[in-house]
C-alpha atoms as a PDB file:
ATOM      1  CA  UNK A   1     -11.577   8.896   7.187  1.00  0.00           C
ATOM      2  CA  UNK A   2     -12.331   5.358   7.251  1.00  0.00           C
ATOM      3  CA  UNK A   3     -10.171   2.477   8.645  1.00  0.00           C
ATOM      4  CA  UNK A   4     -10.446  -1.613   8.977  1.00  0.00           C
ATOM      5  CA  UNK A   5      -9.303  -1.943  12.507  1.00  0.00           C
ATOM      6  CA  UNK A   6      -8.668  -5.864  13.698  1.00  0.00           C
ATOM      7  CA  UNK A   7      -8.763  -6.775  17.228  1.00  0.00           C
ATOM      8  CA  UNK A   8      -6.749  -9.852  18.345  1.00  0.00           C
ATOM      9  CA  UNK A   9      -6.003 -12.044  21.397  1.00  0.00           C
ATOM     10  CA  UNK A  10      -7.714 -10.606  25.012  1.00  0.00           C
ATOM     11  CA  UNK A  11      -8.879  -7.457  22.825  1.00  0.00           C
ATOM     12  CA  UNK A  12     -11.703  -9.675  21.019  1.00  0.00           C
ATOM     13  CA  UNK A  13     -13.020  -9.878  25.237  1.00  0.00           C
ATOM     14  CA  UNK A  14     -13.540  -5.648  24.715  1.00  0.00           C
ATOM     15  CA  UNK A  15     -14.490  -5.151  21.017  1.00  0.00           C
ATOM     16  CA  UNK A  16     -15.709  -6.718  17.961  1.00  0.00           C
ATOM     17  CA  UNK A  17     -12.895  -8.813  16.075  1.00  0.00           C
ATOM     18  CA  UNK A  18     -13.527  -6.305  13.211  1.00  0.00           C
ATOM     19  CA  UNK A  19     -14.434  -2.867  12.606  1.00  0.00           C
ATOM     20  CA  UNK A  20     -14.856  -0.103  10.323  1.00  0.00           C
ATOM     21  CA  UNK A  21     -14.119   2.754  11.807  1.00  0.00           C
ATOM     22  CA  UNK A  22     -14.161   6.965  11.387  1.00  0.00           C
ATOM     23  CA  UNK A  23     -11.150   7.988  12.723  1.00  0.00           C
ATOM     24  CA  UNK A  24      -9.620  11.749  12.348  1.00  0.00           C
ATOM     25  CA  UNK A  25      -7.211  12.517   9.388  1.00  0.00           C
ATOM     26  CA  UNK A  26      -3.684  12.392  10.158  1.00  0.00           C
ATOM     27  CA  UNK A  27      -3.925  10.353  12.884  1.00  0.00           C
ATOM     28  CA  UNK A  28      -0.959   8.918  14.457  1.00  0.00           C
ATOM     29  CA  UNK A  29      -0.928   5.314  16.064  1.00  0.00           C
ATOM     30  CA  UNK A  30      -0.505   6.897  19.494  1.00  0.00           C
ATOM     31  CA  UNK A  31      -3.673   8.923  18.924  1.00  0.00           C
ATOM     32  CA  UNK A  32      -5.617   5.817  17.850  1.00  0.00           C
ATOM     33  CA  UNK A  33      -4.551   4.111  20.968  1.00  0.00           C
ATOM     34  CA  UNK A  34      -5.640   7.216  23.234  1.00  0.00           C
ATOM     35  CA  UNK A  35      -9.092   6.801  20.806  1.00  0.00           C
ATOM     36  CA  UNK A  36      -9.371   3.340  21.350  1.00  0.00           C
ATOM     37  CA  UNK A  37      -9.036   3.565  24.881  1.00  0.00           C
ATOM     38  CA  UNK A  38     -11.582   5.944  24.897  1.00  0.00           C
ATOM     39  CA  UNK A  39     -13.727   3.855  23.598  1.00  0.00           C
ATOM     40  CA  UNK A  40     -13.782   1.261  25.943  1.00  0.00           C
ATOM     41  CA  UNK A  41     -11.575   2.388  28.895  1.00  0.00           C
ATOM     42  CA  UNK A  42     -11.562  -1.599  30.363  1.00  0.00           C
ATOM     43  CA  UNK A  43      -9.304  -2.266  27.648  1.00  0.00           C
ATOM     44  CA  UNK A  44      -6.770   1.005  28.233  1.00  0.00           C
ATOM     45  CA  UNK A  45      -4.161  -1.859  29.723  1.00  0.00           C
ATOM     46  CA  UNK A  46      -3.909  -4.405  27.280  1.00  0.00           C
ATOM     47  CA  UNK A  47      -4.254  -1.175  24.415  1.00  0.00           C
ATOM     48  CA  UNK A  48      -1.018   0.600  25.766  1.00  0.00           C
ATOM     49  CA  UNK A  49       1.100  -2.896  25.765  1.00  0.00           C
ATOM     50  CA  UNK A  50      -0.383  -3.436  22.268  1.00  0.00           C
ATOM     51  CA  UNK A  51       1.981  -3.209  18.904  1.00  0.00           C
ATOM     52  CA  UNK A  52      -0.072  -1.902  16.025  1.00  0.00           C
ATOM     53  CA  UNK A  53       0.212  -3.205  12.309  1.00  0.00           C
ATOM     54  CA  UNK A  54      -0.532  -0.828   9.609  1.00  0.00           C
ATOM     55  CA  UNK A  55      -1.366  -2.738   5.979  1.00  0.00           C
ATOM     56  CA  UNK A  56       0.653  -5.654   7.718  1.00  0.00           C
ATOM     57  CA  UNK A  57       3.676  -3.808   8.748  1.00  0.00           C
ATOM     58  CA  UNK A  58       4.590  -3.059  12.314  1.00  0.00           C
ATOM     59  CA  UNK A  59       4.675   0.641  12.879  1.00  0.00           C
ATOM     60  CA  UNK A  60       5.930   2.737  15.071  1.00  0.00           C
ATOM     61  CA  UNK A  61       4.146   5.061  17.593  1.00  0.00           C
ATOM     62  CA  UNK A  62       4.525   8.846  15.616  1.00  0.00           C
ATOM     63  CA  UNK A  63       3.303   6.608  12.012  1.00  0.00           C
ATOM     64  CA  UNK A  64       0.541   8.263  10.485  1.00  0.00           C
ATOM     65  CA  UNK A  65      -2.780   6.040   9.472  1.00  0.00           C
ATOM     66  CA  UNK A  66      -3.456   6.344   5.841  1.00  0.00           C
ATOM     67  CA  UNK A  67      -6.941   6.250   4.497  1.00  0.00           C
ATOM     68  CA  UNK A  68      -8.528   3.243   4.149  1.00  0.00           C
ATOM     69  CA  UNK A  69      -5.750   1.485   6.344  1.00  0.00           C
ATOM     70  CA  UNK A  70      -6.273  -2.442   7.378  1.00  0.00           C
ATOM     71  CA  UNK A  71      -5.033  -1.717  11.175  1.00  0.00           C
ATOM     72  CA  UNK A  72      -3.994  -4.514  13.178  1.00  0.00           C
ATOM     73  CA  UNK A  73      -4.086  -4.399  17.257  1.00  0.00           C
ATOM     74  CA  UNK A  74      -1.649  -7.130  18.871  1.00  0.00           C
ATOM     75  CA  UNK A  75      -1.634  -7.397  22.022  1.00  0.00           C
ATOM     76  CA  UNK A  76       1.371  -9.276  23.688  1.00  0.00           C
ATOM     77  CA  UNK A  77       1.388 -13.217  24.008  1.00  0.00           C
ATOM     78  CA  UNK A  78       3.310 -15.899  25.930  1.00  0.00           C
ATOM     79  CA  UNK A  79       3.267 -19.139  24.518  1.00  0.00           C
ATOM     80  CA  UNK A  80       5.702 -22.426  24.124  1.00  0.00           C
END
């Protein structure tokens, strides 16, 4: 199935801001991060720190990814 998957923050250093992306039905957002990591294992850190956004609502780590899902990665910031 297909997903919009957004890359923010140090992540845009290891992939492309945005992608479209095949990912497996039923996916959960733990399985995308394992995915994603596979992808480019540089980024496995930042990934496994990273809260995921689903059609702009945090979810949780057992959330399935519906089709055609906008899929936000945030990493964690600092800032004043």
């Amino acid at each position: 199935m297909k997903a919009e998957i957004l890359f923010f923050a140090a992540l845009k250093d290891f992939f492309t801001a945005k992608q479209i992306t095949d990912i497996e039905e039923h996916i959960n957002v733990s399985q995308l991060k394992e995915f994603l990591c596979k992808q480019n294992p540089n980024a496995s850190k930042i990934i496994n720190v990273s809260r995921v956004s689903i059609n702009r609502r945090i979810a949780n780590d057992f959330e399935v990814i519906p089709n055609n899902a906008i899929i936000a990665i945030l990493p964690p910031s600092s800032g004043g």
